[in-house]
C-alpha atoms as a PDB file:
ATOM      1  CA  UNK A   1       7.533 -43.674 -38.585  1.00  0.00           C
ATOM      2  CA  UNK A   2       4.386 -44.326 -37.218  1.00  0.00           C
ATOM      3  CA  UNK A   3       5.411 -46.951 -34.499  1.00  0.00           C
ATOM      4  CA  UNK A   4       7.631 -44.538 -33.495  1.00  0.00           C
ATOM      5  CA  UNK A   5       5.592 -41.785 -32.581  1.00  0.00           C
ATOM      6  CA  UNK A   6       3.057 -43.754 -31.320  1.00  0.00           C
ATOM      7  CA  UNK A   7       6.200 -45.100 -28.786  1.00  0.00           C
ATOM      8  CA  UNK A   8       7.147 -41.483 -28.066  1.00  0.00           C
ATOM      9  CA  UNK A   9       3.458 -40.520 -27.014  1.00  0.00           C
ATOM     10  CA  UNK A  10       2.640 -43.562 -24.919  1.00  0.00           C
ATOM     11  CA  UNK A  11       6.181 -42.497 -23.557  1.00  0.00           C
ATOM     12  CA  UNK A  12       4.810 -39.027 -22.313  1.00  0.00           C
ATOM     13  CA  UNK A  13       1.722 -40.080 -21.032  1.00  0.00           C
ATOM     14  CA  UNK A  14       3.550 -43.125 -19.237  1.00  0.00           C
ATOM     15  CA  UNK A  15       5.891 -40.095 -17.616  1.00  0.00           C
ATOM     16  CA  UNK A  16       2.496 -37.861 -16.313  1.00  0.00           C
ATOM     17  CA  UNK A  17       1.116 -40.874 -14.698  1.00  0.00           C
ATOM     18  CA  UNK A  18       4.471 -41.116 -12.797  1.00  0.00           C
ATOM     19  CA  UNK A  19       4.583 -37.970 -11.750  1.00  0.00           C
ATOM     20  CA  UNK A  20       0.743 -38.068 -10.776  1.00  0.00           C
ATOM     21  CA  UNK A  21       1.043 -41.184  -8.865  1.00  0.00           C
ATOM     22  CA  UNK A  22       4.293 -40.303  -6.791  1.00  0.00           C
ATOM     23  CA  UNK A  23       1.982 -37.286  -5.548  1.00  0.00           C
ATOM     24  CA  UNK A  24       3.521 -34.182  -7.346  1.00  0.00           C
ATOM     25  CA  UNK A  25       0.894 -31.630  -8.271  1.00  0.00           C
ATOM     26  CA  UNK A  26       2.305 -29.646 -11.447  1.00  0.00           C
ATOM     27  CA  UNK A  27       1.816 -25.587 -11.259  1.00  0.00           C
ATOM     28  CA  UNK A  28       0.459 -25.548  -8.150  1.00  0.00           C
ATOM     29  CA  UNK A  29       0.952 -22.436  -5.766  1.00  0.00           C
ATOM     30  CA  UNK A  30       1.173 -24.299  -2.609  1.00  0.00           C
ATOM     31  CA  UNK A  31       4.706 -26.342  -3.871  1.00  0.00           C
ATOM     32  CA  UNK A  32       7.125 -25.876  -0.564  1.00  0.00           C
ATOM     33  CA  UNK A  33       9.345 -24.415  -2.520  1.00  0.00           C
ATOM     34  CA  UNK A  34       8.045 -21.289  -3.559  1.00  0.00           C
ATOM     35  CA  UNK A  35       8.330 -20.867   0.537  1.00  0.00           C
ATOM     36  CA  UNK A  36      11.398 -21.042   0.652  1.00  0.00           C
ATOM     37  CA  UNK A  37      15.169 -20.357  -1.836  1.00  0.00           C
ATOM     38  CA  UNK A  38      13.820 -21.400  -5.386  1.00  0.00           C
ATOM     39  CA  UNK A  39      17.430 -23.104  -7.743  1.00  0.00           C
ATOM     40  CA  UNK A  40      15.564 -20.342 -10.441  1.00  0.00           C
ATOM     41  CA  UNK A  41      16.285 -17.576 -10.740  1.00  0.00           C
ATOM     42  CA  UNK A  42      13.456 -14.697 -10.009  1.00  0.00           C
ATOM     43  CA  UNK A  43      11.672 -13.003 -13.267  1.00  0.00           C
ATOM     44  CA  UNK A  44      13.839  -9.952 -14.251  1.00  0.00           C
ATOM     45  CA  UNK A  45      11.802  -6.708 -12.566  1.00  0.00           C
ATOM     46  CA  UNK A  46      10.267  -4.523 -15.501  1.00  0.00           C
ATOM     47  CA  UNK A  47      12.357  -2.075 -16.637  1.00  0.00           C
ATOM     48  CA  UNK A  48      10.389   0.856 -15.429  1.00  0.00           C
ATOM     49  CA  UNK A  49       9.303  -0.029 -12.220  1.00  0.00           C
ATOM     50  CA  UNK A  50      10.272   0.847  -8.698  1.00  0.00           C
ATOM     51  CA  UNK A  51       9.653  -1.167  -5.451  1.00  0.00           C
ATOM     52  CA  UNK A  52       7.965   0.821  -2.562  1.00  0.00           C
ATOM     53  CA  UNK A  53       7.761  -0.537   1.126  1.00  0.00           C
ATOM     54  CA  UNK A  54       4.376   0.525   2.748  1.00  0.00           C
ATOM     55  CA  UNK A  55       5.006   0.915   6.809  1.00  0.00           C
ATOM     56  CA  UNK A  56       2.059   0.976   9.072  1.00  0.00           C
ATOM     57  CA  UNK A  57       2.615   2.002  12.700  1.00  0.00           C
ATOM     58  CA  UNK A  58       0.113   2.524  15.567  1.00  0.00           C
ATOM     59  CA  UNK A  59       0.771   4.214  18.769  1.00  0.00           C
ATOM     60  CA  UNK A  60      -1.953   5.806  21.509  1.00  0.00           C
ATOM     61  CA  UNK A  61      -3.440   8.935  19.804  1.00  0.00           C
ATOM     62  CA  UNK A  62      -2.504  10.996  22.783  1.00  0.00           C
ATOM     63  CA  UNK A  63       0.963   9.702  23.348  1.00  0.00           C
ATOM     64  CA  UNK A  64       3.424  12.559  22.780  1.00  0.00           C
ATOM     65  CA  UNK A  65       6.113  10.660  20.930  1.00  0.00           C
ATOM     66  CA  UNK A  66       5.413  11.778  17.369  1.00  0.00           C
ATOM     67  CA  UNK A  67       4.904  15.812  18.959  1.00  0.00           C
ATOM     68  CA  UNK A  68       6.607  18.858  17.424  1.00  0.00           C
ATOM     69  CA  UNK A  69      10.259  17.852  17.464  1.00  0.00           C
ATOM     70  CA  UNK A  70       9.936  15.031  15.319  1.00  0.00           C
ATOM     71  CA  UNK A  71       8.787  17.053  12.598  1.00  0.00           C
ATOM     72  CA  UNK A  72      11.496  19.087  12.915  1.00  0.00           C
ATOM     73  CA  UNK A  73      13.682  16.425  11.314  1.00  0.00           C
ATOM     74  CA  UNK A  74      11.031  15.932   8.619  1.00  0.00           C
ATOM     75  CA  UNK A  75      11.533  17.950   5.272  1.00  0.00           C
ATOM     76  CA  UNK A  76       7.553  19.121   4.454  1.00  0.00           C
ATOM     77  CA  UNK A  77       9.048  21.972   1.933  1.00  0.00           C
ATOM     78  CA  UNK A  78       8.890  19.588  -0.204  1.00  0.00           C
ATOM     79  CA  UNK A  79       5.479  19.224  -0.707  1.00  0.00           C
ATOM     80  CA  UNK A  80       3.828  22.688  -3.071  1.00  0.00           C
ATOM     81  CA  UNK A  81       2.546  25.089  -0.138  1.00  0.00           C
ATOM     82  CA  UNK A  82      -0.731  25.012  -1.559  1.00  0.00           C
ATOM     83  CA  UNK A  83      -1.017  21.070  -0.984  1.00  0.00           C
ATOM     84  CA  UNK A  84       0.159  21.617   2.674  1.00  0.00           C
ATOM     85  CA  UNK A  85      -2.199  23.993   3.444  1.00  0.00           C
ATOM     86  CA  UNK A  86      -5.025  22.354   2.025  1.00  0.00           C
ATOM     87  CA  UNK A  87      -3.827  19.125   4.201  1.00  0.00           C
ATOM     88  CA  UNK A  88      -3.563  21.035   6.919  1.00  0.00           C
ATOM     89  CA  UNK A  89      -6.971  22.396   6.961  1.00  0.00           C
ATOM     90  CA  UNK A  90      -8.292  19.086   6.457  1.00  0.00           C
ATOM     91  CA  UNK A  91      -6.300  17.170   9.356  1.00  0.00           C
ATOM     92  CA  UNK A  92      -3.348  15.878   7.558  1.00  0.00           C
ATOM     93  CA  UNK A  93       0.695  16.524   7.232  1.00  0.00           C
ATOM     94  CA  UNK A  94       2.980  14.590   5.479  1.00  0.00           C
ATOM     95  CA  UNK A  95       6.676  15.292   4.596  1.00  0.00           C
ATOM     96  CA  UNK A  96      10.171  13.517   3.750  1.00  0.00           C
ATOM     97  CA  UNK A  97      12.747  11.635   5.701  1.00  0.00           C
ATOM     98  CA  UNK A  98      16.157  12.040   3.246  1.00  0.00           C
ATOM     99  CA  UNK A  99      18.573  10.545   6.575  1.00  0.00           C
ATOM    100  CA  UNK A 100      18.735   8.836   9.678  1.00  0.00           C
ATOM    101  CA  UNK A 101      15.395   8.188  11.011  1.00  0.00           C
ATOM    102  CA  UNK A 102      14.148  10.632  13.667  1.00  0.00           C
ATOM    103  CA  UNK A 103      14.401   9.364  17.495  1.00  0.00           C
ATOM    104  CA  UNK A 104      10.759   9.546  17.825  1.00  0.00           C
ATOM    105  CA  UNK A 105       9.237   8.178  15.170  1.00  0.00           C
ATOM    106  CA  UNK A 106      12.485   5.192  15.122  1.00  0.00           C
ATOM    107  CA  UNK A 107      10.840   4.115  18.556  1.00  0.00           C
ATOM    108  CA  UNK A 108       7.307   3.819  17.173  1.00  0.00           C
ATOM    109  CA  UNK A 109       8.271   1.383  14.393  1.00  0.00           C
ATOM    110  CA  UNK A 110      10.558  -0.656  17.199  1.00  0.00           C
ATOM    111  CA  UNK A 111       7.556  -1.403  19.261  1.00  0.00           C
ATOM    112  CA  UNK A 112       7.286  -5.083  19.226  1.00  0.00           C
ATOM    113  CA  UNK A 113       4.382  -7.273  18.196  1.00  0.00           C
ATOM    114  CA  UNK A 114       3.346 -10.325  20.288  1.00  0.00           C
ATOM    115  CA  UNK A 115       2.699 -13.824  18.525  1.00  0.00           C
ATOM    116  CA  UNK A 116      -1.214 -13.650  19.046  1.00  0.00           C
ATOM    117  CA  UNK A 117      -1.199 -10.653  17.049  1.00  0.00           C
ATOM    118  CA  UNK A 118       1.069 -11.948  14.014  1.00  0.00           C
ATOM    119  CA  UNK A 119      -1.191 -14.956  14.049  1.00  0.00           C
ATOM    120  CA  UNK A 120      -4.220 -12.393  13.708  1.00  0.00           C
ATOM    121  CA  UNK A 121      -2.765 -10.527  10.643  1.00  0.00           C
ATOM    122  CA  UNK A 122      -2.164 -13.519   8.998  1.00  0.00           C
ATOM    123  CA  UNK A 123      -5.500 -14.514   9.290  1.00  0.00           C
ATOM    124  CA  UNK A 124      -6.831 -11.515   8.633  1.00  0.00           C
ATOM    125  CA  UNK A 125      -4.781 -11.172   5.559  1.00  0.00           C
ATOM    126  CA  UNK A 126      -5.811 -14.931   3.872  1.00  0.00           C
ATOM    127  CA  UNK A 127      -9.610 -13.998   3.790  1.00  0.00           C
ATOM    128  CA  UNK A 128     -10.928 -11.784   0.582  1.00  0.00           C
ATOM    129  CA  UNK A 129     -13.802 -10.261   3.025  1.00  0.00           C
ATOM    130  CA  UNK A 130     -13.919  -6.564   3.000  1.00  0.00           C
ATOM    131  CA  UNK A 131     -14.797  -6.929   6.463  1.00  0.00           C
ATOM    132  CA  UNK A 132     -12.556  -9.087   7.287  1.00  0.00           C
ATOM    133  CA  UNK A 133      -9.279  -7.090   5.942  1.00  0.00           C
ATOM    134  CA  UNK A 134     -10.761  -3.990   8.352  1.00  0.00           C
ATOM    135  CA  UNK A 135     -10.528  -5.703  10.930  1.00  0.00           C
ATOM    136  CA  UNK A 136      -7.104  -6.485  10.091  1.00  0.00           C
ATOM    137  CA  UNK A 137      -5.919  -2.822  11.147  1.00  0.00           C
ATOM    138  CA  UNK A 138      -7.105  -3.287  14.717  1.00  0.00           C
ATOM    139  CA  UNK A 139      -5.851  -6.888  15.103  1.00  0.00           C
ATOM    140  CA  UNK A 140      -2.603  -6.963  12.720  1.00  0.00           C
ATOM    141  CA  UNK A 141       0.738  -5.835  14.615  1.00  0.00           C
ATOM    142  CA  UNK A 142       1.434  -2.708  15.938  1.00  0.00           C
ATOM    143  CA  UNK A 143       4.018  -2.398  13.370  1.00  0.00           C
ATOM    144  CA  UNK A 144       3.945  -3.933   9.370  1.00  0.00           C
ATOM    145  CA  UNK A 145       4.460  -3.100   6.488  1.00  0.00           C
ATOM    146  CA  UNK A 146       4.716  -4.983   2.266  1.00  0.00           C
ATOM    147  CA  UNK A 147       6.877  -3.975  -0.661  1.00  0.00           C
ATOM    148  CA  UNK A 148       5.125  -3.460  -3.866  1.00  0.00           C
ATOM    149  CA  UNK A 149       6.215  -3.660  -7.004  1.00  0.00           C
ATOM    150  CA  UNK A 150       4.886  -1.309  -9.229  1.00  0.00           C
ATOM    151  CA  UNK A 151       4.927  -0.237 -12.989  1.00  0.00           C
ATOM    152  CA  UNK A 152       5.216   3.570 -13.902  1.00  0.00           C
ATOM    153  CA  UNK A 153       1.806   4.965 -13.194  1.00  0.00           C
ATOM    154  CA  UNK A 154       0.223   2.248 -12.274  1.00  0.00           C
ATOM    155  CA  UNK A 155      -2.636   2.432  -9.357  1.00  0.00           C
ATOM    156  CA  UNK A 156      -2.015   1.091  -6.029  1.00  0.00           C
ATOM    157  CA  UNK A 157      -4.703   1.605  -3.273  1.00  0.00           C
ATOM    158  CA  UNK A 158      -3.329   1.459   0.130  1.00  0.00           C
ATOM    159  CA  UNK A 159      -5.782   0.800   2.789  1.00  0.00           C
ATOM    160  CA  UNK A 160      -5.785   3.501   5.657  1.00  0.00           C
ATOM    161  CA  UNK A 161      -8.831   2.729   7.681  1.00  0.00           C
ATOM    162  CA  UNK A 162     -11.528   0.433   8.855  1.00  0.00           C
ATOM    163  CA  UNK A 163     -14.869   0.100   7.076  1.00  0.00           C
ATOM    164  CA  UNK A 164     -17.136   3.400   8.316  1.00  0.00           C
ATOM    165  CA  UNK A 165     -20.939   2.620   8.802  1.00  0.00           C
ATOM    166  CA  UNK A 166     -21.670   6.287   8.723  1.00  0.00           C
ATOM    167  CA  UNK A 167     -19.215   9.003   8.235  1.00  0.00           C
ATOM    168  CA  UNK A 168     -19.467  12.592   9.298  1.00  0.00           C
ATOM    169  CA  UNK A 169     -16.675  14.538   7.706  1.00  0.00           C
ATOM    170  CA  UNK A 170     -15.677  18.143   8.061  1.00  0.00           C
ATOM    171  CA  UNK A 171     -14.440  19.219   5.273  1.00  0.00           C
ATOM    172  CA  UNK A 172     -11.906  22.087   4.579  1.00  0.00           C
ATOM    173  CA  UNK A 173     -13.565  25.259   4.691  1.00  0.00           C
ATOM    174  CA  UNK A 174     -16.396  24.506   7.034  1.00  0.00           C
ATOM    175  CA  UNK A 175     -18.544  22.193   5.150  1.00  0.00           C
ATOM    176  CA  UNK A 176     -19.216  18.678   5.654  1.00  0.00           C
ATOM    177  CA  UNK A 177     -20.616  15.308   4.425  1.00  0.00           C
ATOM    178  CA  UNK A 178     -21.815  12.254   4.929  1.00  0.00           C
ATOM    179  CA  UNK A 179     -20.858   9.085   3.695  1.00  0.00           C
ATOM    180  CA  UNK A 180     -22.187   5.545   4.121  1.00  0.00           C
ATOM    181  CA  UNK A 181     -20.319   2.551   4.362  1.00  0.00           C
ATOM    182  CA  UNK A 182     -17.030   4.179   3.686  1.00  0.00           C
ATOM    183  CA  UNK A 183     -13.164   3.190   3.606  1.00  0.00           C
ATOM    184  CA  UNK A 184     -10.157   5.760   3.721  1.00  0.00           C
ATOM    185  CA  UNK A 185      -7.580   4.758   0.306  1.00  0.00           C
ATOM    186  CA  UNK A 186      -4.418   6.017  -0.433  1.00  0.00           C
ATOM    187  CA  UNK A 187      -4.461   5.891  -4.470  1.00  0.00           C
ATOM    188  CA  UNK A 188      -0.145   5.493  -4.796  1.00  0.00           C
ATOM    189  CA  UNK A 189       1.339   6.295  -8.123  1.00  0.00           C
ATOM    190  CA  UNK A 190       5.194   6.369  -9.062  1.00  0.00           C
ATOM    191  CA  UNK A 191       6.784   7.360 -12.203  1.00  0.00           C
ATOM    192  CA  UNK A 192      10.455   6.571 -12.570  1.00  0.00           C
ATOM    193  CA  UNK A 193      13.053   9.613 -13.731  1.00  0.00           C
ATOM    194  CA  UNK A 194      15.947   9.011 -15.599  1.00  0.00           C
ATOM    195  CA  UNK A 195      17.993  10.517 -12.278  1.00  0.00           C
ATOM    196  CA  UNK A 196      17.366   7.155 -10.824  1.00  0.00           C
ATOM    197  CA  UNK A 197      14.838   9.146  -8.528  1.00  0.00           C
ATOM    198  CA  UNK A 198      10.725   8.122  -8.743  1.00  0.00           C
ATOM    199  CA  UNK A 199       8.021  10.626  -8.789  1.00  0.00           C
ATOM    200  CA  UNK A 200       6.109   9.662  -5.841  1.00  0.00           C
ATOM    201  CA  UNK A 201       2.115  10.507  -6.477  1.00  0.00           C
ATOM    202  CA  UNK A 202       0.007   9.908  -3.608  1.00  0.00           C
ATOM    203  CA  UNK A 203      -3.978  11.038  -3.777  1.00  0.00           C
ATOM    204  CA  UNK A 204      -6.525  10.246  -0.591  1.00  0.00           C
ATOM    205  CA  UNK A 205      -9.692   9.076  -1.659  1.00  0.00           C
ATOM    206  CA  UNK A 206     -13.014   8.133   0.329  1.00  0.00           C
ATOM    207  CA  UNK A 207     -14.658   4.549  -1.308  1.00  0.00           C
ATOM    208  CA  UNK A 208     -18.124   4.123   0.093  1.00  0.00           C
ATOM    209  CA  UNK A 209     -21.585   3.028  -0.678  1.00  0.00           C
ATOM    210  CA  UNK A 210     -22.714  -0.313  -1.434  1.00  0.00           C
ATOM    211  CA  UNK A 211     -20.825  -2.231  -4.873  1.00  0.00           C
ATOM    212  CA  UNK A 212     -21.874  -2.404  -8.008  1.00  0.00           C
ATOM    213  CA  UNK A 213     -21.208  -3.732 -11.228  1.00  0.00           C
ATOM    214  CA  UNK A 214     -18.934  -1.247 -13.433  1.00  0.00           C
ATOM    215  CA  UNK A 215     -16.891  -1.823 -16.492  1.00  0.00           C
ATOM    216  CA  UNK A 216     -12.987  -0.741 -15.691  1.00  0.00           C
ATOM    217  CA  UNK A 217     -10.253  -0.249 -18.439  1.00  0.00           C
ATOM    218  CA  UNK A 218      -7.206  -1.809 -17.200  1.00  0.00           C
ATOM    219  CA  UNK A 219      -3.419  -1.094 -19.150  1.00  0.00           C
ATOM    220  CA  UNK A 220      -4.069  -3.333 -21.816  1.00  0.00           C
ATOM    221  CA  UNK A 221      -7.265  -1.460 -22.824  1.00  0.00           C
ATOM    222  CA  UNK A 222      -9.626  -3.803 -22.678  1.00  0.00           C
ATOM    223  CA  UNK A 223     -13.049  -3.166 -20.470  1.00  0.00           C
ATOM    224  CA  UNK A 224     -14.080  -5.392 -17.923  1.00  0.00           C
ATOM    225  CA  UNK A 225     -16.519  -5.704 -15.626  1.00  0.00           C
ATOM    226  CA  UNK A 226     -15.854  -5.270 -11.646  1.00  0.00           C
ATOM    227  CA  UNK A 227     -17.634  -4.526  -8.113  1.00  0.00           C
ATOM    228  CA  UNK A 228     -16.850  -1.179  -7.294  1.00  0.00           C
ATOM    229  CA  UNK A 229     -17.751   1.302  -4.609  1.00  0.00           C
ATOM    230  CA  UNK A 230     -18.690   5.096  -5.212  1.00  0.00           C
ATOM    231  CA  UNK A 231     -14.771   6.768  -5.091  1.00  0.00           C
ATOM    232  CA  UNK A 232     -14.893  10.541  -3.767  1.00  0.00           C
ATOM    233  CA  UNK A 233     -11.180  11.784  -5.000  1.00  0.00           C
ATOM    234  CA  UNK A 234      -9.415  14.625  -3.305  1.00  0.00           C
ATOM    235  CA  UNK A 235      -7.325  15.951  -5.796  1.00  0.00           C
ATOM    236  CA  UNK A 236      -6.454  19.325  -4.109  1.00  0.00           C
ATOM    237  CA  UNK A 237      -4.542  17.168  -1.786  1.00  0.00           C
ATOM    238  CA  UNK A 238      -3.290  14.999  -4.283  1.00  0.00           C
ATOM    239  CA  UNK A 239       0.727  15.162  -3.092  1.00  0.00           C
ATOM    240  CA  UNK A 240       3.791  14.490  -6.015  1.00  0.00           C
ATOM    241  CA  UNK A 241       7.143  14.559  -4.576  1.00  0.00           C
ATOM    242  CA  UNK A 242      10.295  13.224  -6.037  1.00  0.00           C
ATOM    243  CA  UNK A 243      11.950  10.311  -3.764  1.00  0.00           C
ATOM    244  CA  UNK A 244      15.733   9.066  -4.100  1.00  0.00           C
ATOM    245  CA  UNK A 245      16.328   5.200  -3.319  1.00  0.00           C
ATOM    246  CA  UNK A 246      15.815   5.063   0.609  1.00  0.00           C
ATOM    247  CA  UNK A 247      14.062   8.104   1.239  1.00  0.00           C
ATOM    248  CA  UNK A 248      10.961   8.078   3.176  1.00  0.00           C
ATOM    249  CA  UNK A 249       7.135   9.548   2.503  1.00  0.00           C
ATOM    250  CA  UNK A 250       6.089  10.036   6.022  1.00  0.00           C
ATOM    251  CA  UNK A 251       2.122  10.264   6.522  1.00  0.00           C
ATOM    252  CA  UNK A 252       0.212  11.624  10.002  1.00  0.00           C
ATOM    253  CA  UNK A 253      -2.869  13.323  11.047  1.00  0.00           C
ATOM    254  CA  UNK A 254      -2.827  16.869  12.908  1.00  0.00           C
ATOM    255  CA  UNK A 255      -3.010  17.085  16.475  1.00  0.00           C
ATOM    256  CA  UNK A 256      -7.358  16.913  17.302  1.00  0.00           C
ATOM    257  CA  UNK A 257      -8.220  15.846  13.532  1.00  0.00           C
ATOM    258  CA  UNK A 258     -11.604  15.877  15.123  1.00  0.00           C
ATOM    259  CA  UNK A 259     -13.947  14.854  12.361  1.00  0.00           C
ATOM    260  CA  UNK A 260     -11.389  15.544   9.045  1.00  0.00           C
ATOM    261  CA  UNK A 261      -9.907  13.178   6.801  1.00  0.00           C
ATOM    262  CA  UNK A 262      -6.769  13.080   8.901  1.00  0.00           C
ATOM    263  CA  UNK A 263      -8.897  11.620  11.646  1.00  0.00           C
ATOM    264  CA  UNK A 264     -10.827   9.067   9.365  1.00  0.00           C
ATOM    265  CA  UNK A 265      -7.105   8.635   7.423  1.00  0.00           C
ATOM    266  CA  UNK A 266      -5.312   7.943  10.706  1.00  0.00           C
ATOM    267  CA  UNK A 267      -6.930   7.195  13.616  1.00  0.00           C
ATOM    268  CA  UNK A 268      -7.919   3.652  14.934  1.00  0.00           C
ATOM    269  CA  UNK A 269     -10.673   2.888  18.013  1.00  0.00           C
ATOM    270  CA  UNK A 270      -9.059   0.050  19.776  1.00  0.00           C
ATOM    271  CA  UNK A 271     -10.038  -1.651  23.227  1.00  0.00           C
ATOM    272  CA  UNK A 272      -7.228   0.295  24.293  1.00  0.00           C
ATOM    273  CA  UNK A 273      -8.261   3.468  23.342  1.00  0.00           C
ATOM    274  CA  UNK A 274      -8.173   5.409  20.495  1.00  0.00           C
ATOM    275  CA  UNK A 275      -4.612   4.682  18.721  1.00  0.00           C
ATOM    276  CA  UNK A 276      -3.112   7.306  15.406  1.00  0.00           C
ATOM    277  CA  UNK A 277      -1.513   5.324  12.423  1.00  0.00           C
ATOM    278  CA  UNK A 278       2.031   6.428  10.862  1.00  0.00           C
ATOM    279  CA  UNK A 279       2.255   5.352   7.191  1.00  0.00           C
ATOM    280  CA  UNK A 280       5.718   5.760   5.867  1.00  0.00           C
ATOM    281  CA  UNK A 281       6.343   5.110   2.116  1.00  0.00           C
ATOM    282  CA  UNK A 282      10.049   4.060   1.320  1.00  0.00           C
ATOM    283  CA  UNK A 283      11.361   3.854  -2.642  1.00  0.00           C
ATOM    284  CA  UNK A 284      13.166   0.555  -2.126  1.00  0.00           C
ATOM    285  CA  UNK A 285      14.725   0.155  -5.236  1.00  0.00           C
ATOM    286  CA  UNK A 286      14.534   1.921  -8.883  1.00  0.00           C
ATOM    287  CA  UNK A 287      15.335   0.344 -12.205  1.00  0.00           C
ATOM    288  CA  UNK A 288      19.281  -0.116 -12.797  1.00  0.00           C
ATOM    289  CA  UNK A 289      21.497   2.704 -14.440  1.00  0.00           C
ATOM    290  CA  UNK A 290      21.641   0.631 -18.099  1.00  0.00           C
ATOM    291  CA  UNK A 291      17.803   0.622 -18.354  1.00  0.00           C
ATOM    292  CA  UNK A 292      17.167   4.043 -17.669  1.00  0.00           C
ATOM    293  CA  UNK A 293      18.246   5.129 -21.231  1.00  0.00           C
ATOM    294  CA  UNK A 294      14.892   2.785 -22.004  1.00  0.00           C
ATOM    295  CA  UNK A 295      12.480   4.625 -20.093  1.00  0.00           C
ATOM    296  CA  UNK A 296      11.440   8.062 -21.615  1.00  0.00           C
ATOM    297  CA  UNK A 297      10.613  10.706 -19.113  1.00  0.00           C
ATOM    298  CA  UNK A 298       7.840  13.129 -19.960  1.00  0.00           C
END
């Protein structure tokens, strides 16, 4: 019994050192094939998660493409009237797309995007740099976007503007602030309804100052230690919608933002002028009808 176990280990090891000779790394992330159609099939998504697409568009800030009309095909009674008004007094607007995309803002997300500039974004997108990543949002393509994959309330920051040495900002109401070394976030939240709808949660915040070392609590509960910036959170803009599968979270500045968040949210200085950003957030895909009886709804 002996001999043969000792056979059936010199066995394995004799198999590894085939494998390592013919030049096959094992796990690694670079394997051609998780570039292209894997024979396995993909993990099963979580039963109570949704997948978002995040759309980025840039056009010139005084182009009147995106003017009145547009929004006339956009549903913003579906934000609480005391959320629009408080975006509205601080440069924003945001409402829903539920059908066919309007002609205006259709032709900003069909403007095409030139080689160079894919090449850029990819770049851009491989380094872990802060710096480098805002950068990204003058050099990436006009138009891009990502899906995400995310769990029921789980944080997702979406990036909405360079890195600010200095920032002025008017705030609703007359007063105003500085703040040093600071990014605009979009802190994105969904929670999935048994209607096979999502709860779409979407706060702005303002991340600035220099990082330090703070202890985070993650799902699992456990505290651990991270580089974080100072986090200014605007909850009286904080906007919850409900979105059906293919409806659209459409996301704009108002017409001379000036110094507001919507001009710090949505506005980028490029060498051809300034240039406003449209974020549109589309619900992709929500959990299949048999799991819903699994998720509880609050």
């Amino acid at each position: 019994r002996h001999v043969m176990k000792t056979a059936t280990q010199l066995g394995a090891v004799f198999a590894l050192l085939v494998t390592f000779a013919s030049g096959c790394q094992m796990f690694t992330r670079d394997h051609p094939m998780l570039h292209g159609h894997s024979p396995l099939k993909p993990a099963p998504a979580s039963p109570d998660s949704v997948a978002m697409e995040i759309i980025w568009a840039r056009f010139p800030a005084n182009d009147p493409v995106l003017d009145e009309s547009a929004w006339r095909a956009i549903d913003e009674t579906q934000l609480e009237p005391a959320v629009r008004r408080e975006l509205a007094n601080n440069g924003l607007r945001a409402g829903i797309i539920s059908g066919a995309l309007p002609p205006a803002i259709d032709r900003v997300l069909h403007q095409g995007a030139s080689p160079e500039q894919s090449a850029a974004t990819e770049a851009a997108q491989n380094g872990s740099d802060a710096k480098q990543k805002s950068a990204a949002l003058v050099t990436e393509p006009i138009v891009h976007g990502r899906t995400r994959r995310l769990r029921r309330h789980e944080k997702f920051e979406i990036q909405s503007s360079e890195m600010y040495p200095s920032m002025q900002l008017l705030l609703g109401g007359g007063s105003g602030r500085t703040f040093e070394q600071a990014q605009a976030v979009y802190a994105l939240r969904v929670d999935p309804r048994s209607d096979r709808t999502a709860t779409v949660e979407l706060t702005p915040e303002l991340h600035h100052g220099a990082p330090r070392l703070r202890y985070t609590g993650g799902d699992d509960g456990i505290l651990r230690q991270a580089s974080l910036k100072d986090c200014e959170v605007f909850d009286r803009l904080r906007i919850s919608t409900k979105l059906a599968p293919g409806e659209m979270l459409v996301l704009m500045s108002m017409p001379n933002a000036g110094s507001q968040l919507g001009h710090y949210f949505h506005t980028v200085d490029s060498s051809d002028g300034p240039q406003q950003k449209l974020i549109l957030l589309r619900l992709a895909e929500v959990p299949s009808s048999d799991t819903f009886s699994d998720i509880a709804t609050p």
